[in-house]
Protein backbone atom coordinates (compact mmCIF):
# COMPACT_ATOMS: atom_id res chain seq x y z
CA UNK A 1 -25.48 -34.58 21.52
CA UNK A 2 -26.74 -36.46 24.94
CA UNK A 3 -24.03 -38.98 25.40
CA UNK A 4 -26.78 -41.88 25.38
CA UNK A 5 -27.75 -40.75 21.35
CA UNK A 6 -24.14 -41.77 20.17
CA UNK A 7 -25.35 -45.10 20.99
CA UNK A 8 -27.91 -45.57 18.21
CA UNK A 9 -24.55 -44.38 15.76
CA UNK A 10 -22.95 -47.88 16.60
CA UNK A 11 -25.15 -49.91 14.33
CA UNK A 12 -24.89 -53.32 16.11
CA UNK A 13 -28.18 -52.71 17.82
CA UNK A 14 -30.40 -51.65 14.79
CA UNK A 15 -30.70 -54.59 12.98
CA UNK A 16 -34.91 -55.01 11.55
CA UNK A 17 -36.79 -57.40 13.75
CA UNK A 18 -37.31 -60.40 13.22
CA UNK A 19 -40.61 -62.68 13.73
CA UNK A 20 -39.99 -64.51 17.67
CA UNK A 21 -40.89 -68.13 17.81
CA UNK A 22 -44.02 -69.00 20.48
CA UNK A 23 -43.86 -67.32 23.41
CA UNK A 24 -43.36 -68.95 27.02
CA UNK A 25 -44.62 -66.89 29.16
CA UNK A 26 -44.51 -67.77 33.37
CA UNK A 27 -47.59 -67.92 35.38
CA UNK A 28 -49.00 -64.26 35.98
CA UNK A 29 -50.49 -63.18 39.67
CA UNK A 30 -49.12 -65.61 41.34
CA UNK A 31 -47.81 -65.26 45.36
CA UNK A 32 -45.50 -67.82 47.21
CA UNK A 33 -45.63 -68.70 50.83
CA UNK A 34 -42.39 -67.85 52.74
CA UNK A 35 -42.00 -68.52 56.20
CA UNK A 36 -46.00 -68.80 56.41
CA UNK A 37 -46.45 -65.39 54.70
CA UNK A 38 -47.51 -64.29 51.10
CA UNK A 39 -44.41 -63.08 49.06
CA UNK A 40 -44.85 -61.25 45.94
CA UNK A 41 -41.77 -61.71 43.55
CA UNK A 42 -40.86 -58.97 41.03
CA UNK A 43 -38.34 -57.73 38.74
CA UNK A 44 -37.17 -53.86 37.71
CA UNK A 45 -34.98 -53.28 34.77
CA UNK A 46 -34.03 -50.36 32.84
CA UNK A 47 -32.44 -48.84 29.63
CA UNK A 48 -32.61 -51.48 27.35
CA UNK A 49 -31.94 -48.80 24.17
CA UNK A 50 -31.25 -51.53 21.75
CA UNK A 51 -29.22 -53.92 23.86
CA UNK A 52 -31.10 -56.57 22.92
CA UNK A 53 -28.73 -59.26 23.35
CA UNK A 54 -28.07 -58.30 26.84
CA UNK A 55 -32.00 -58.34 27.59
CA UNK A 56 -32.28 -61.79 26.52
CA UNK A 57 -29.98 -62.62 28.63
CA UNK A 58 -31.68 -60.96 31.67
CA UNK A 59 -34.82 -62.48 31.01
CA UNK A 60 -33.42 -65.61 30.67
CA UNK A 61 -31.33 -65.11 34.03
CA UNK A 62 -34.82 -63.70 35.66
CA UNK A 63 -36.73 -66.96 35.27
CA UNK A 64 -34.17 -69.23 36.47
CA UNK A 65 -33.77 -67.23 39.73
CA UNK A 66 -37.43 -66.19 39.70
CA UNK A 67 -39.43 -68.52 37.94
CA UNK A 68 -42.91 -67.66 39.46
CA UNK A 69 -42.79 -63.80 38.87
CA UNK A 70 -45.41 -62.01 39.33
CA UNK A 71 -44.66 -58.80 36.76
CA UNK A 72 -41.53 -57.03 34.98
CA UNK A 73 -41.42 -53.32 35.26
CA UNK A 74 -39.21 -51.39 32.55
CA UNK A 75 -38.22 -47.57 34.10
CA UNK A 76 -38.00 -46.54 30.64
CA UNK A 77 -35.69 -46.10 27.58
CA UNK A 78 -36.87 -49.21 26.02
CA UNK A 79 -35.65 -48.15 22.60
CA UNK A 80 -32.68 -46.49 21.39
CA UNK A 81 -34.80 -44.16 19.60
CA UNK A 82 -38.47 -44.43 19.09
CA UNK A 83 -38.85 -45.91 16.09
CA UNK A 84 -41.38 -48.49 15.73
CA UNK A 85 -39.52 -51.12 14.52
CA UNK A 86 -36.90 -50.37 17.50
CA UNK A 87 -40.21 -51.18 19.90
CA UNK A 88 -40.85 -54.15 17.62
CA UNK A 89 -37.69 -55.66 17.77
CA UNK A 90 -38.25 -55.06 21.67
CA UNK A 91 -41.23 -57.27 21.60
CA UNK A 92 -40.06 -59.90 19.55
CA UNK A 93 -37.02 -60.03 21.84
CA UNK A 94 -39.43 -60.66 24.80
CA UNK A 95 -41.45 -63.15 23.29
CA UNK A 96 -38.38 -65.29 22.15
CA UNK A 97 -37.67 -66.12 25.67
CA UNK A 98 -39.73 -67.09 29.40
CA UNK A 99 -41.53 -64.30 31.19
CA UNK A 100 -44.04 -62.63 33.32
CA UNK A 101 -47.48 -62.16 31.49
CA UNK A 102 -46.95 -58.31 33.32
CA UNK A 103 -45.17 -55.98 31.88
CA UNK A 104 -45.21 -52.01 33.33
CA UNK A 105 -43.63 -49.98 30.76
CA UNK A 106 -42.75 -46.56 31.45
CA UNK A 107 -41.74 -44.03 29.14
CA UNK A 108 -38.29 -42.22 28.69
CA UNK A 109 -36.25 -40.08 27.20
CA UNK A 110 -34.75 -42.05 24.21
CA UNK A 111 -38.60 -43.03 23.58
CA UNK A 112 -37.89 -39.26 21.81
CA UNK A 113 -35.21 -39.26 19.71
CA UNK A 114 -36.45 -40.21 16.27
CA UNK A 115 -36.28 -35.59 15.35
CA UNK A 116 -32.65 -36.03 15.86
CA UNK A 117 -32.54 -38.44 12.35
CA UNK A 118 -33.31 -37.82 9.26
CA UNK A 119 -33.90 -41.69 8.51
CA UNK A 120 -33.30 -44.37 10.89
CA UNK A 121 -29.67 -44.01 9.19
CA UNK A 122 -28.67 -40.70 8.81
CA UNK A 123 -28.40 -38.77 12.07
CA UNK A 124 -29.50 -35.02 11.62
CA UNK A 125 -29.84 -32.88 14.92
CA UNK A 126 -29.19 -29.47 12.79
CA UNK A 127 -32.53 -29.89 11.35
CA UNK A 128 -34.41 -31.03 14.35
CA UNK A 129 -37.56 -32.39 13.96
CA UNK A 130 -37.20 -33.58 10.40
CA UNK A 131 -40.42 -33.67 9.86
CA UNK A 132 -41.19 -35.77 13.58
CA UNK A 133 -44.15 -34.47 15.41
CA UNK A 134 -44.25 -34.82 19.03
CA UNK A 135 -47.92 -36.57 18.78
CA UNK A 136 -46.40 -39.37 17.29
CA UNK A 137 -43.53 -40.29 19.44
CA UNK A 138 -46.45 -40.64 22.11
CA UNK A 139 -48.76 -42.60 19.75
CA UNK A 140 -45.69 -45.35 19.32
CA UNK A 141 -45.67 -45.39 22.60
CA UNK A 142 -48.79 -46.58 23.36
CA UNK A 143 -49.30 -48.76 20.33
CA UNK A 144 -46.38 -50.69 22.10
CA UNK A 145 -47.44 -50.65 25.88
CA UNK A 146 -51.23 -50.93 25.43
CA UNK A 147 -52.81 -47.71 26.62
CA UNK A 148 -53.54 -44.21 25.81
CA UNK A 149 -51.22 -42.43 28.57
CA UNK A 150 -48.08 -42.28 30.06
CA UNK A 151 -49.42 -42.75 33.38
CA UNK A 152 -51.08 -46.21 34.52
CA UNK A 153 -51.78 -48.65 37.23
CA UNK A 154 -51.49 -52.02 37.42
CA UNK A 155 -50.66 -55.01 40.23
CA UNK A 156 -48.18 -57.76 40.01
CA UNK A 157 -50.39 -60.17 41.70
CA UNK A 158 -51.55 -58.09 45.31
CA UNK A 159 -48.85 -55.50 44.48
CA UNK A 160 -49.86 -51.44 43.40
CA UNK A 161 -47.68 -50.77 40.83
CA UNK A 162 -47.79 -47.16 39.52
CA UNK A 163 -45.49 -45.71 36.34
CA UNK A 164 -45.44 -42.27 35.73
CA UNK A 165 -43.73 -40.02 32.64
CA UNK A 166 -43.37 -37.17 30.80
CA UNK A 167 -46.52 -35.95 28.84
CA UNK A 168 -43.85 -33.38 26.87
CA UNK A 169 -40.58 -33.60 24.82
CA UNK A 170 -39.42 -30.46 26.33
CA UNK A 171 -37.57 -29.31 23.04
CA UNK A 172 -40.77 -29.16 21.61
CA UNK A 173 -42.08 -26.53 23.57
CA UNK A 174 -38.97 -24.43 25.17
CA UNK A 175 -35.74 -24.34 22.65
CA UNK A 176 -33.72 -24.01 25.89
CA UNK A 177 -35.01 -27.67 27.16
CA UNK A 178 -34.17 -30.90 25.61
CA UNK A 179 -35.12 -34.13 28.17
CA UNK A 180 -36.51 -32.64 31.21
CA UNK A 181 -39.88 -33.97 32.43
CA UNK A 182 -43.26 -32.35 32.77
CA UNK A 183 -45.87 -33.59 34.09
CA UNK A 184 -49.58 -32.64 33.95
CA UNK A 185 -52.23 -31.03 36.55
CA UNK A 186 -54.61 -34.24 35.64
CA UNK A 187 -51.63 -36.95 36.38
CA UNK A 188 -50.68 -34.90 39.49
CA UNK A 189 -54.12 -35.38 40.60
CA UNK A 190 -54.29 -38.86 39.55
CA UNK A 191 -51.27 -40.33 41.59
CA UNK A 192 -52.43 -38.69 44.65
CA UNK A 193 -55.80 -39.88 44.67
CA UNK A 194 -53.59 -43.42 44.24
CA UNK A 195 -51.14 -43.38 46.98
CA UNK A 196 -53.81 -42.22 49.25
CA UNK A 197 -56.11 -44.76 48.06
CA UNK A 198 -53.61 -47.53 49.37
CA UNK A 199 -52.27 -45.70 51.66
CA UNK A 200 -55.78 -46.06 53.16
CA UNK A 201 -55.34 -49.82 52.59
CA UNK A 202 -51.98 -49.83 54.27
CA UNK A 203 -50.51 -51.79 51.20
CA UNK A 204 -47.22 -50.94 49.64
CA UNK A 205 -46.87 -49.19 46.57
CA UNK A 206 -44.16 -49.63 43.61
CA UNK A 207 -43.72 -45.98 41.67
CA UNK A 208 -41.91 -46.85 38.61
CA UNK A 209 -40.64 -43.46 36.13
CA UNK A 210 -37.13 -43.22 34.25
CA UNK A 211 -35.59 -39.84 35.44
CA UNK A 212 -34.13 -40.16 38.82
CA UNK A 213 -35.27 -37.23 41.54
CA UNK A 214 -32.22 -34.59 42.46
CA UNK A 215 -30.67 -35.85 46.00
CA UNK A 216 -31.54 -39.68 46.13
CA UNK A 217 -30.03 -42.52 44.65
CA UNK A 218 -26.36 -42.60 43.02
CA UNK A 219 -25.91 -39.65 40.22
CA UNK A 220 -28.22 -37.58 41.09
CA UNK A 221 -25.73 -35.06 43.24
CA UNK A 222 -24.03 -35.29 40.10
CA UNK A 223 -24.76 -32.03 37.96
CA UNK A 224 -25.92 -34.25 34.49
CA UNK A 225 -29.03 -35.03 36.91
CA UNK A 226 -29.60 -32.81 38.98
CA UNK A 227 -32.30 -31.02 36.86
CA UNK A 228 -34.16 -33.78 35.31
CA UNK A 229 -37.95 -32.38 36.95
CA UNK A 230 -38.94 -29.52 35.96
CA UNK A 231 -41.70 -29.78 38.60
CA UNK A 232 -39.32 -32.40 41.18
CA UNK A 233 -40.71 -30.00 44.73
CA UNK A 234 -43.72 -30.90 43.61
CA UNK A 235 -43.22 -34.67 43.56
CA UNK A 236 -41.44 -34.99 45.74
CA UNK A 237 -44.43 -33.14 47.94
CA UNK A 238 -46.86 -36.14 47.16
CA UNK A 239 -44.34 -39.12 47.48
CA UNK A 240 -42.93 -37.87 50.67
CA UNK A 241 -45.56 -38.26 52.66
CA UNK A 242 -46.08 -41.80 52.36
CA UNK A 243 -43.74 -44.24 54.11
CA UNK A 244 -44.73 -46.99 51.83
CA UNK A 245 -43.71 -45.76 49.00
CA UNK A 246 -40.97 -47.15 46.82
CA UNK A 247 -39.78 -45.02 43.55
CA UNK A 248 -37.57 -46.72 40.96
CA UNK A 249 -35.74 -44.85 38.34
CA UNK A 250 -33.29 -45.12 36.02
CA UNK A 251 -31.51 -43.03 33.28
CA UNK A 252 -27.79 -42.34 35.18
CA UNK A 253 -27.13 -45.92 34.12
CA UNK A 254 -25.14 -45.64 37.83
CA UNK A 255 -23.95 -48.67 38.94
CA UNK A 256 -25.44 -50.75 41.56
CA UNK A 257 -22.47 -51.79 43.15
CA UNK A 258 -22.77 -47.99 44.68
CA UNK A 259 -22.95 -47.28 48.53
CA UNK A 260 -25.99 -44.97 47.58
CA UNK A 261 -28.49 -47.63 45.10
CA UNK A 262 -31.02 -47.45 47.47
CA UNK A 263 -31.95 -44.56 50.21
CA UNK A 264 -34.58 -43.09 52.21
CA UNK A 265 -35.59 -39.56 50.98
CA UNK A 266 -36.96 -37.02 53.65
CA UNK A 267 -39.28 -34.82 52.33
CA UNK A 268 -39.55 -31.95 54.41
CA UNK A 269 -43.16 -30.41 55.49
CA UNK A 270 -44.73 -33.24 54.85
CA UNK A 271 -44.74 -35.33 58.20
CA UNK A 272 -43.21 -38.17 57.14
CA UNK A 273 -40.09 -37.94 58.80
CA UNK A 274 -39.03 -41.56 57.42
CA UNK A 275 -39.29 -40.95 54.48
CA UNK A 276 -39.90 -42.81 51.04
CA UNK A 277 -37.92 -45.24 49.89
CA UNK A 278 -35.81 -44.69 46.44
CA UNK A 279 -34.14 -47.17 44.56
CA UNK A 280 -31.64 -47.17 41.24
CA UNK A 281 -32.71 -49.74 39.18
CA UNK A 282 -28.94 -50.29 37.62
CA UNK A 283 -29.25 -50.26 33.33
CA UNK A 284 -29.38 -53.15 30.72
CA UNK A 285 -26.82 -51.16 28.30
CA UNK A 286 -23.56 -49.81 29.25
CA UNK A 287 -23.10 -48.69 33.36
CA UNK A 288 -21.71 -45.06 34.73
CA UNK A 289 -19.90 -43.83 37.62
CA UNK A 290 -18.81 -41.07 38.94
CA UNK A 291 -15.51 -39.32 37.26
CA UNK A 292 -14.42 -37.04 40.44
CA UNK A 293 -14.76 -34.21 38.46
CA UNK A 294 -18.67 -33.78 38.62
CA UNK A 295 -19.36 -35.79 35.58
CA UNK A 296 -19.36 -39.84 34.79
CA UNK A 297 -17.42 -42.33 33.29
CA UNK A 298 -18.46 -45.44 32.10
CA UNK A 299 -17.67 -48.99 33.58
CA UNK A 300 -15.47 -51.02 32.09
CA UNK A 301 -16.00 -54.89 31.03
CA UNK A 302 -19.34 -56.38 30.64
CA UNK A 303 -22.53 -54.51 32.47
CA UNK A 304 -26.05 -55.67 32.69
CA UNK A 305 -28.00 -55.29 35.77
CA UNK A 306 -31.49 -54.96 37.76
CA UNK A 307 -33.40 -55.94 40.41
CA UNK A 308 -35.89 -58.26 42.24
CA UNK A 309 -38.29 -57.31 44.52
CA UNK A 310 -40.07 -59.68 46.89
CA UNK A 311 -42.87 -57.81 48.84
CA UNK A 312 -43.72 -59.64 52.42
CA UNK A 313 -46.42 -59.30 54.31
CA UNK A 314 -44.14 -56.87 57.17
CA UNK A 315 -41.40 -55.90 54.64
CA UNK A 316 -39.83 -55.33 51.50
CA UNK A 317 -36.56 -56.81 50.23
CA UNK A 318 -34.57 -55.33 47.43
CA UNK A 319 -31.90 -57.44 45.77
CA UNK A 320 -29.65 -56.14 42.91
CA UNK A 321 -28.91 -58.32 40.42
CA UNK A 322 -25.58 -59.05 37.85
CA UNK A 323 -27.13 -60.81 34.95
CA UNK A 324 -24.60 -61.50 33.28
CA UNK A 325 -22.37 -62.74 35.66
CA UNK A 326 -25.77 -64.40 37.69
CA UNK A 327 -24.47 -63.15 40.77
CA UNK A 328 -26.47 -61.46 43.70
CA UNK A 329 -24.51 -57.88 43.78
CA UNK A 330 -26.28 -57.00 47.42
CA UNK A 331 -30.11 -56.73 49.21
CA UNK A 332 -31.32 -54.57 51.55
CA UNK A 333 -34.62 -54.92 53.61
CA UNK A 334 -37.21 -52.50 53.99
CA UNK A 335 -39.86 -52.84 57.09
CA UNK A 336 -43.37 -51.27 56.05
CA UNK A 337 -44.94 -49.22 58.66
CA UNK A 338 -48.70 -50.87 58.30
């Protein structure tokens, strides 16, 4: 059993939803003038899977810090399992509190986990799909995020931002394969047409997907991710040659206390010998290190982190965020080549 399914076993974060009072939603597209320039304020979270409690609390710690936010991107596993009701209680949770009118959701891995029960209370992996078809993990999906495909555009105010998913459960289709991603002809196609589109417009563009790419940020020299692309040289081909690029992913759950939460990944052959710019977007539930023994262990006392992102007009700055403790963990700036 992956390590993050035991979670869904606890109980604690399956309660039904409930209806959310009226929401409060912050002011959407809006920029802020910093040191004469337009600023574009952001936030990236991940892994929620059922911690609702401790997403409250970072969307409550988001608008006091960042009141005027322009979007919230999720990198995925916003359930525990798929269910519906899991993706309701999601929604009511963010209605119940202040927030960006933007959401980016992108799809992950627990998204597909309802085969592995039998009901939403009896866990069954020994008869695996019981009765789940993949076609309608996809279709809850988009009933929750609005749209018929894993792949979409949108803009936090001026700001590209791109997510990207699997358009397979793996297991499905290869009895060997259980998470790894695959991705399509028609949405390779589509996200290069896009990052040359504003690459042509020298503007900056946020990639958001859940599985991290082997040999960038924190875990993934680690062998649990190492793998998680079954087409990553191929990716990593179109994101590579853009300098402007910024890819956030999730999944390891690593924490962003880590020497290695953000880097610059070299992509060779494609004549960007700066590189793209990667970044760990930390997890809601529960946070991972490395054991020293080529696997992880998880960190101990409370955990619930992400970031903010604040786009200038000649840079990018990238500051990780403790939300439980609302403390600044670090930042790094980013100059953009336009």
């Amino acid at each position: 059993m992956d390590r993050r399914t035991l979670l869904a076993t606890s109980g604690g974060a399956l309660a039904t939803a409930t209806v959310a009072p009226q929401a409060h939603a912050l002011p959407t597209g809006r920029t802020e003038r910093g040191r004469g320039r337009d600023v574009v304020r952001f936030n990236v979270i991940s892994d929620i899977q059922g911690d609702l409690r401790d997403f409250g609390r970072a969307l409550d710690d988001m608008a006091a810090v960042n009141p005027r936010s322009a979007g919230l991107a999720v990198a995925g596993d916003i359930t525990p399992r798929g269910y519906d009701f899991e993706y309701a209680q999601v929604g009511a949770e963010l209605r119940r509190h202040t927030r960006p009118r933007d959401t980016a959701w992108a799809i992950g891995n627990h998204e597909f986990y309802v085969p592995k029960w039998r009901d939403p209370d009896t866990l069954a992996q020994e008869t695996w799909p019981n009765g789940t078809t993949e076609e309608s993990l996809f279709r809850s999906f988009y009933r929750f995020a609005g749209r018929g495909t894993v792949h979409a555009e949108t803009s936090f105010a001026s700001v590209p931002v791109i997510t990207l998913g699997t358009e397979r459960y793996a297991h499905y289709h290869d009895a060997r394969l259980w998470d790894e991603v695959w991705l399509s002809d028609a949405q390779f196609t589509w996200l290069e047409d896009r990052l040359w589109y504003w690459s042509r417009r020298r503007r900056p563009v946020m990639v958001i997907t859940h599985h991290p790419l082997p040999n960038t940020v924190s875990g993934t020299r680690n062998k649990l991710y190492s793998s998680d692309y079954l087409q990553a040289d191929r990716l990593l081909g179109l994101l590579g040659r853009h300098p402007d690029v910024f890819l956030f992913s999730g999944h390891t759950h690593w924490d962003l206390d880590l020497s290695d939460w953000v880097v610059r990944r070299v992509v060779p052959g494609t004549a960007n010998l700066s590189g793209f710019t990667v970044v760990n977007t930390g997890a809601i539930q529960t946070g991972y290190r490395d054991d020293g023994k080529g696997g992880e262990v998880a960190v101990e006392g409370f955990f619930n982190q992400g970031l903010q992102v604040e786009v200038h007009k000649d840079a990018v700055v990238i500051k990780a965020r403790d939300f439980g403790r609302r403390a600044w963990l670090k930042q790094i700036t980013v100059p953009l080549t336009r």
